[in-house]
Protein backbone atom coordinates (compact mmCIF):
# COMPACT_ATOMS: atom_id res chain seq x y z
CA UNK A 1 -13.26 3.58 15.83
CA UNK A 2 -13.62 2.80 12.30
CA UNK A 3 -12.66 -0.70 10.95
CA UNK A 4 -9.39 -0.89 9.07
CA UNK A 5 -8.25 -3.08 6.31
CA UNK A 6 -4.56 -2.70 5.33
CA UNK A 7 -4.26 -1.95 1.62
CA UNK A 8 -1.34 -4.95 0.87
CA UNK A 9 -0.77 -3.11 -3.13
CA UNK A 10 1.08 -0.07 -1.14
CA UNK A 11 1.15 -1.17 2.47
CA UNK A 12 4.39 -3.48 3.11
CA UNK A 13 5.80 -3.16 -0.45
CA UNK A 14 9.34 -3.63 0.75
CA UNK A 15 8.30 -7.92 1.00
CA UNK A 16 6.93 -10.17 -1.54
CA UNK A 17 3.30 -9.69 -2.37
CA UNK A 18 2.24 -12.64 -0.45
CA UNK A 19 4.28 -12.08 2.64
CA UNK A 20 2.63 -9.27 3.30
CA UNK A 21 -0.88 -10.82 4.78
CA UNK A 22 1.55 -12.31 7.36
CA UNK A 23 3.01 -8.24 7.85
CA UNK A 24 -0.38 -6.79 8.07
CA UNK A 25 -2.01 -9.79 10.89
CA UNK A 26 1.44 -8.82 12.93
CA UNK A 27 0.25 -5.19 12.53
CA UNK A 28 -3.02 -5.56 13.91
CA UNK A 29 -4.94 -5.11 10.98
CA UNK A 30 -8.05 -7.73 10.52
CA UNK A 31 -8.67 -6.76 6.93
CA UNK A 32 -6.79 -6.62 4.09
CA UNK A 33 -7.82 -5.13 0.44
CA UNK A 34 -5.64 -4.91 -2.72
CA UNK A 35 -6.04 -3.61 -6.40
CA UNK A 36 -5.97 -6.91 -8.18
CA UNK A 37 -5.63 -10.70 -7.04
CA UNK A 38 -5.36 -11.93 -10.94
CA UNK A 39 -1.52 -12.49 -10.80
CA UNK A 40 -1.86 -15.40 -8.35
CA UNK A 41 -4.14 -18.12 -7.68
CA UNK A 42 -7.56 -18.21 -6.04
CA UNK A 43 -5.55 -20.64 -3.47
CA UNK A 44 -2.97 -18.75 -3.06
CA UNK A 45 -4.63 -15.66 -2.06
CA UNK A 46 -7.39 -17.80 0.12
CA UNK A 47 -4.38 -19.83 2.07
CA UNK A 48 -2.77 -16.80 3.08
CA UNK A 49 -6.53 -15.15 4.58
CA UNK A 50 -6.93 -18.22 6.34
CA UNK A 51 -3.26 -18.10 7.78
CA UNK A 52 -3.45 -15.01 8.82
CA UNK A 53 -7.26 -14.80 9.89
CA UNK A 54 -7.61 -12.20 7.74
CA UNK A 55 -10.97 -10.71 5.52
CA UNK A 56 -10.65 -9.55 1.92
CA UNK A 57 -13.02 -6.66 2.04
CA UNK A 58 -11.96 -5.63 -1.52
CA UNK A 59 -10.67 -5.59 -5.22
CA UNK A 60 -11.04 -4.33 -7.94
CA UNK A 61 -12.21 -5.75 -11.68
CA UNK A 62 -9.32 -5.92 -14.27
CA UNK A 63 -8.65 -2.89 -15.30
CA UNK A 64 -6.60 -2.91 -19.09
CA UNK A 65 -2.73 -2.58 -19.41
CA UNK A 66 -1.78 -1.02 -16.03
CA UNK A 67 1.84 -1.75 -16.13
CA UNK A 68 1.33 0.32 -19.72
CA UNK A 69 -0.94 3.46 -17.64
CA UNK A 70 -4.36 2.17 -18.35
CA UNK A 71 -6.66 2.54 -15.67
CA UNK A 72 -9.43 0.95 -16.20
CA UNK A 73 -11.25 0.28 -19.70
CA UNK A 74 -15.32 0.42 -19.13
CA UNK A 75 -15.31 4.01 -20.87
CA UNK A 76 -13.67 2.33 -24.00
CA UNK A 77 -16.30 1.34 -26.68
CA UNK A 78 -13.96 -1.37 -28.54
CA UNK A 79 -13.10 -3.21 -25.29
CA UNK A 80 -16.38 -4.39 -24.32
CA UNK A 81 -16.17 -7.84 -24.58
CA UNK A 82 -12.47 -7.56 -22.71
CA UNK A 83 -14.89 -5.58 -19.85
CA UNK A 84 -17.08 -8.11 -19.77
CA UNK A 85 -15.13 -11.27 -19.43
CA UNK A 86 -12.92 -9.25 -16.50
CA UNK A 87 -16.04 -9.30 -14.80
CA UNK A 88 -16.34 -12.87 -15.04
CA UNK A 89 -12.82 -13.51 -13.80
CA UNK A 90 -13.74 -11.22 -10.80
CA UNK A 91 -16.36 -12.71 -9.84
CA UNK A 92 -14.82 -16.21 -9.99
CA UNK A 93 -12.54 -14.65 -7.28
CA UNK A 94 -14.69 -12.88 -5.78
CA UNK A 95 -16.56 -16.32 -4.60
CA UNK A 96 -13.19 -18.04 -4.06
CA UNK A 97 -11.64 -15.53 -1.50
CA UNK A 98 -15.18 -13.90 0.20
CA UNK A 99 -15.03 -10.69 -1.30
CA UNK A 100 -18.45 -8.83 -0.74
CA UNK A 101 -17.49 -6.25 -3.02
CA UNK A 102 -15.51 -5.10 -6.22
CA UNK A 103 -14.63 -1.97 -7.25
CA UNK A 104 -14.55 -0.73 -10.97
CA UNK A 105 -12.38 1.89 -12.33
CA UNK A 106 -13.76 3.47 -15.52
CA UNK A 107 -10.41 4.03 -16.98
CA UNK A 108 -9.13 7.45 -19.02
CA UNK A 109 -11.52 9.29 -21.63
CA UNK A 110 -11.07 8.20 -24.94
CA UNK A 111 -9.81 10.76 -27.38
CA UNK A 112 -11.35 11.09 -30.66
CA UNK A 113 -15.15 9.26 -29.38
CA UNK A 114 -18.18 11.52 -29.33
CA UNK A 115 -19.09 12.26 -25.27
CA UNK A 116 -22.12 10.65 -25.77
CA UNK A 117 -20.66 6.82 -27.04
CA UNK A 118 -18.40 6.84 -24.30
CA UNK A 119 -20.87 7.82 -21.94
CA UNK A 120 -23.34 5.04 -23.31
CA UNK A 121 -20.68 2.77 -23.33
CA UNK A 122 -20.02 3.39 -19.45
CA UNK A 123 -23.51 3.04 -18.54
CA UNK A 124 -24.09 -0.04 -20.61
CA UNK A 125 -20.87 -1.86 -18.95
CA UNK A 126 -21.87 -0.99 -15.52
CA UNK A 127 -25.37 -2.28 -15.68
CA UNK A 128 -23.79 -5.36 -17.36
CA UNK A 129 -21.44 -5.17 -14.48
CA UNK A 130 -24.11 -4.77 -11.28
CA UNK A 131 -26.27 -7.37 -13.08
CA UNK A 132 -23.63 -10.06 -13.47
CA UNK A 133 -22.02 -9.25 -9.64
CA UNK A 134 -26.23 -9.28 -8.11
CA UNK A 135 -26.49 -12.89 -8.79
CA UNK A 136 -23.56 -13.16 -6.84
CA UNK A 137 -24.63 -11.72 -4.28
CA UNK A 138 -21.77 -9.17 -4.67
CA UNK A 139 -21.87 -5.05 -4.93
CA UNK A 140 -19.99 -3.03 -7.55
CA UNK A 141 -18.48 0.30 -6.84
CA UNK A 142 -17.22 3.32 -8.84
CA UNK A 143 -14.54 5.25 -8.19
CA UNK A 144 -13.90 8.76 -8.32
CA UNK A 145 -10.26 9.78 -8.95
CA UNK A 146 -8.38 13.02 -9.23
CA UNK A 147 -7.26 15.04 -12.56
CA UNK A 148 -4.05 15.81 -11.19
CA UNK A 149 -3.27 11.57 -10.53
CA UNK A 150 -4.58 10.62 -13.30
CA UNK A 151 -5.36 13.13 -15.99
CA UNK A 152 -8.18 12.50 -18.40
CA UNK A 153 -9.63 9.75 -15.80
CA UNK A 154 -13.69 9.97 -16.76
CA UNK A 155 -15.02 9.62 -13.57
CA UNK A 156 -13.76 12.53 -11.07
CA UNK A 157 -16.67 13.64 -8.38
CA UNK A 158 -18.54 12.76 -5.83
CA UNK A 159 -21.73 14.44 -7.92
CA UNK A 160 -21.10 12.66 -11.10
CA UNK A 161 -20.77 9.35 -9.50
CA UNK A 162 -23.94 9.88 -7.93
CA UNK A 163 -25.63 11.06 -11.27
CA UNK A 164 -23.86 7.80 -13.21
CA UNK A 165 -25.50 5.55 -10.31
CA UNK A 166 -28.42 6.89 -11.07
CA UNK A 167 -28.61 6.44 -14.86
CA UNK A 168 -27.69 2.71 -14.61
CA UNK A 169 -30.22 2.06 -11.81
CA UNK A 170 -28.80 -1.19 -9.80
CA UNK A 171 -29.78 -1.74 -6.02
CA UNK A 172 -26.28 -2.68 -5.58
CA UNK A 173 -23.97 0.08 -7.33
CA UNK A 174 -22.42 2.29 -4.96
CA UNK A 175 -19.49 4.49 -4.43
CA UNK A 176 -15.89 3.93 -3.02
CA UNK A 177 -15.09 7.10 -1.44
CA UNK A 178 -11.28 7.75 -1.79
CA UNK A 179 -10.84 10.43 0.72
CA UNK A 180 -7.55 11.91 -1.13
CA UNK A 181 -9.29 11.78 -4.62
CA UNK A 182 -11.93 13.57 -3.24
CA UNK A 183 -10.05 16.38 -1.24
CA UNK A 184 -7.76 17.09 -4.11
CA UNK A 185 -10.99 17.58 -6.65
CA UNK A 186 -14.03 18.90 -3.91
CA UNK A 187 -13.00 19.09 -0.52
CA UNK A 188 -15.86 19.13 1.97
CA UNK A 189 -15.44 15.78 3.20
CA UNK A 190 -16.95 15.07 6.45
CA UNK A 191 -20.25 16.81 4.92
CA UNK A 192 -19.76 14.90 1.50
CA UNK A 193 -19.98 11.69 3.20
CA UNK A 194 -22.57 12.14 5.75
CA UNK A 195 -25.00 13.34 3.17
CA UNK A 196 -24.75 10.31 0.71
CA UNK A 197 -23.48 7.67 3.54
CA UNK A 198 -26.27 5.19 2.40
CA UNK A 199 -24.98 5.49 -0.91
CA UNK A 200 -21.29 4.55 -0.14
CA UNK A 201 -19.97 0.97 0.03
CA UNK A 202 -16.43 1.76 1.08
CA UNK A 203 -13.72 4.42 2.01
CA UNK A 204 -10.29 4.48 1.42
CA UNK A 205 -7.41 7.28 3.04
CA UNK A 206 -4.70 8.92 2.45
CA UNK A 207 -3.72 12.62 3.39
CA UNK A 208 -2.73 14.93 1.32
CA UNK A 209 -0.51 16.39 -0.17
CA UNK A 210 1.65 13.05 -1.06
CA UNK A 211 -0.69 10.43 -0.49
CA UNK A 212 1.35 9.18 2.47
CA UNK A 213 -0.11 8.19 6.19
CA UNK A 214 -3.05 10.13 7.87
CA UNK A 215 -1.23 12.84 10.11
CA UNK A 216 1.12 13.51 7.52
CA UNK A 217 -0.50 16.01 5.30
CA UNK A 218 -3.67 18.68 6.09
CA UNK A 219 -6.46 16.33 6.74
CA UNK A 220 -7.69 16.54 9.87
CA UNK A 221 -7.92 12.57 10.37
CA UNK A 222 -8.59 12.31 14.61
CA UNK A 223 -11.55 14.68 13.41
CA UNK A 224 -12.95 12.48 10.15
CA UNK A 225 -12.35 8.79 12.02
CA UNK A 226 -14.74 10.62 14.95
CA UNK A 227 -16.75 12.01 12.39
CA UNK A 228 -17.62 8.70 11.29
CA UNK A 229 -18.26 6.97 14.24
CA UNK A 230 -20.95 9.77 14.72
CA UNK A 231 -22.50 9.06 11.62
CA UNK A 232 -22.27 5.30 12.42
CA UNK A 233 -20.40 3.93 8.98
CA UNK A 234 -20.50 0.45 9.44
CA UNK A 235 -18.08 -0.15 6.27
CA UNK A 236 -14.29 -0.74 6.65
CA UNK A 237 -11.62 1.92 5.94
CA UNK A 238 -9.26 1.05 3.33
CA UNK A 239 -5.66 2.25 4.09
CA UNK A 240 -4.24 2.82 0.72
CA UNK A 241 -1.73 5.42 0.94
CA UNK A 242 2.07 4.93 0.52
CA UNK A 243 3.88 5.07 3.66
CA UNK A 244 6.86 8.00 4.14
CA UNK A 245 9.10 5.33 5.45
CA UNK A 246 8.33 1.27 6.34
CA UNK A 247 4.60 0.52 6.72
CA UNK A 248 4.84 -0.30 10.68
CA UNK A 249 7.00 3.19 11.59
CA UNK A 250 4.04 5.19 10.09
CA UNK A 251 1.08 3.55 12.00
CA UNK A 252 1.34 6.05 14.84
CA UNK A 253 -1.82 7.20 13.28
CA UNK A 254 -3.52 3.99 13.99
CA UNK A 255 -2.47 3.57 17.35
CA UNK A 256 -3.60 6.92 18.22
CA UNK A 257 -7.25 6.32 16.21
CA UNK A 258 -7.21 2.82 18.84
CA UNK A 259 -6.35 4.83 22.06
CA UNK A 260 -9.43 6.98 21.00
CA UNK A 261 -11.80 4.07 20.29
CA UNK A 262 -13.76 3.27 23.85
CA UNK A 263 -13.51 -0.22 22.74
CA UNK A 264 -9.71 -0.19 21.54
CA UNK A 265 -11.29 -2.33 18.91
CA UNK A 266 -8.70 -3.89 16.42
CA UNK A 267 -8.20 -2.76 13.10
């Protein structure tokens, strides 16, 4: 069975943020992940992993105004100093909490900038980005997201994530495969990820349509959690979907992905 780690930005939202590391440990997960840590402190957010016994497998670098719909700014040529000092604050809590890896959302297209400056400006911030996060020993990862989400978001396959890794050129840029992105824009998922599998640091669920619970939509999850024990992914699973009802009356899903496991491993 894959490894799980409880998204705590959707998972539990009907608690404070930090009671929630307390909601996931009861739920069996062993992992948590979360968009962004920068509202509280380092200590904060490090007490509650030790409480719980609990690893922060990922977050992501600040990403602009998102109470005001940004979503990310590394495709924005006048925010490039703002880029790069968020990835200075990330990786000061990256080191604090243990966090092997952060994930950076490029943010919407520009209007008005020629293709080719924003696309410069993308490539420039990443390899900024990889470089800074290497001597941390940490990896970056880029995230493709669906049109219909997020219209306008820059960065929206599998392919051209692939192609973008390739122009910047850092041993430790890879992918976060959001399973829902990535059936709503290409589909062919169990194929998709066992052909570039060395080339992705981390997965994420949700089904589809509604971005609720796996079982709840037309993904075929008992087959894809099989599918990547077969393939041997040795990454965690990021749960970030938003649960139909509370968080712990829609983990039927997990109990039946445990049943399955021969070692009834814990998430």
């Amino acid at each position: 069975m894959p490894r799980f780690a409880a998204n705590l930005t959707m998972l539990f939202a009907d608690v404070p943020f930090l009671d929630r590391f307390a909601r996931a440990a009861a739920a069996g997960f062993s992992a948590v992940e979360f968009l962004f840590p920068y509202p509280y402190r380092p200590a904060e957010l490090r007490a509650q992993l030790d409480r719980h016994r609990l690893d922060l497998v990922l977050h992501n670098l600040p990403a602009g105004n998102w109470d005001g719909g940004e979503r990310g700014i590394a495709c924005l040529p006048d925010r490039v100093a703002e880029f790069r000092s968020g990835v200075g604050q990330a990786i000061e809590y990256a080191k604090s909490l243990g966090v092997p890896r952060l994930n950076c959302l490029i943010g919407k297209t520009p209007e008005g900038i020629a293709p080719a400056v924003v696309h410069d400006t993308v490539v420039t911030n990443l390899r900024f980005a990889a470089g800074e996060l290497a001597k941390a020993g940490v990896e970056l990862l880029i995230e493709p997201i669906n049109t219909f989400d997020i219209p306008g978001f820059y960065l929206t396959t599998t392919r051209q994530a692939l192609e973008l890794a390739d122009q910047v050129g850092a041993p430790n840029l890879r992918i976060q495969y959001d399973v829902y992105h990535a059936q709503r824009m290409e589909g062919e998922l169990a194929a998709t990820i066992a052909r570039h599998l060395p080339r992705i640091g981390h997965i994420q669920i949700a089904d589809n349509p509604g971005r609720n619970e796996p079982g709840t939509g037309e993904i075929n999850y008992r087959f894809l959690f099989a599918h990547l024990d077969r393939i041997a992914y040795a990454g965690h699973v990021g749960c970030e979907y938003k649960p139909v009802g509370t968080t712990e009356a829609g983990l039927g899903w997990l109990a039946w992905a445990q049943s399955s496991s021969p070692s009834g491993a814990r998430a």
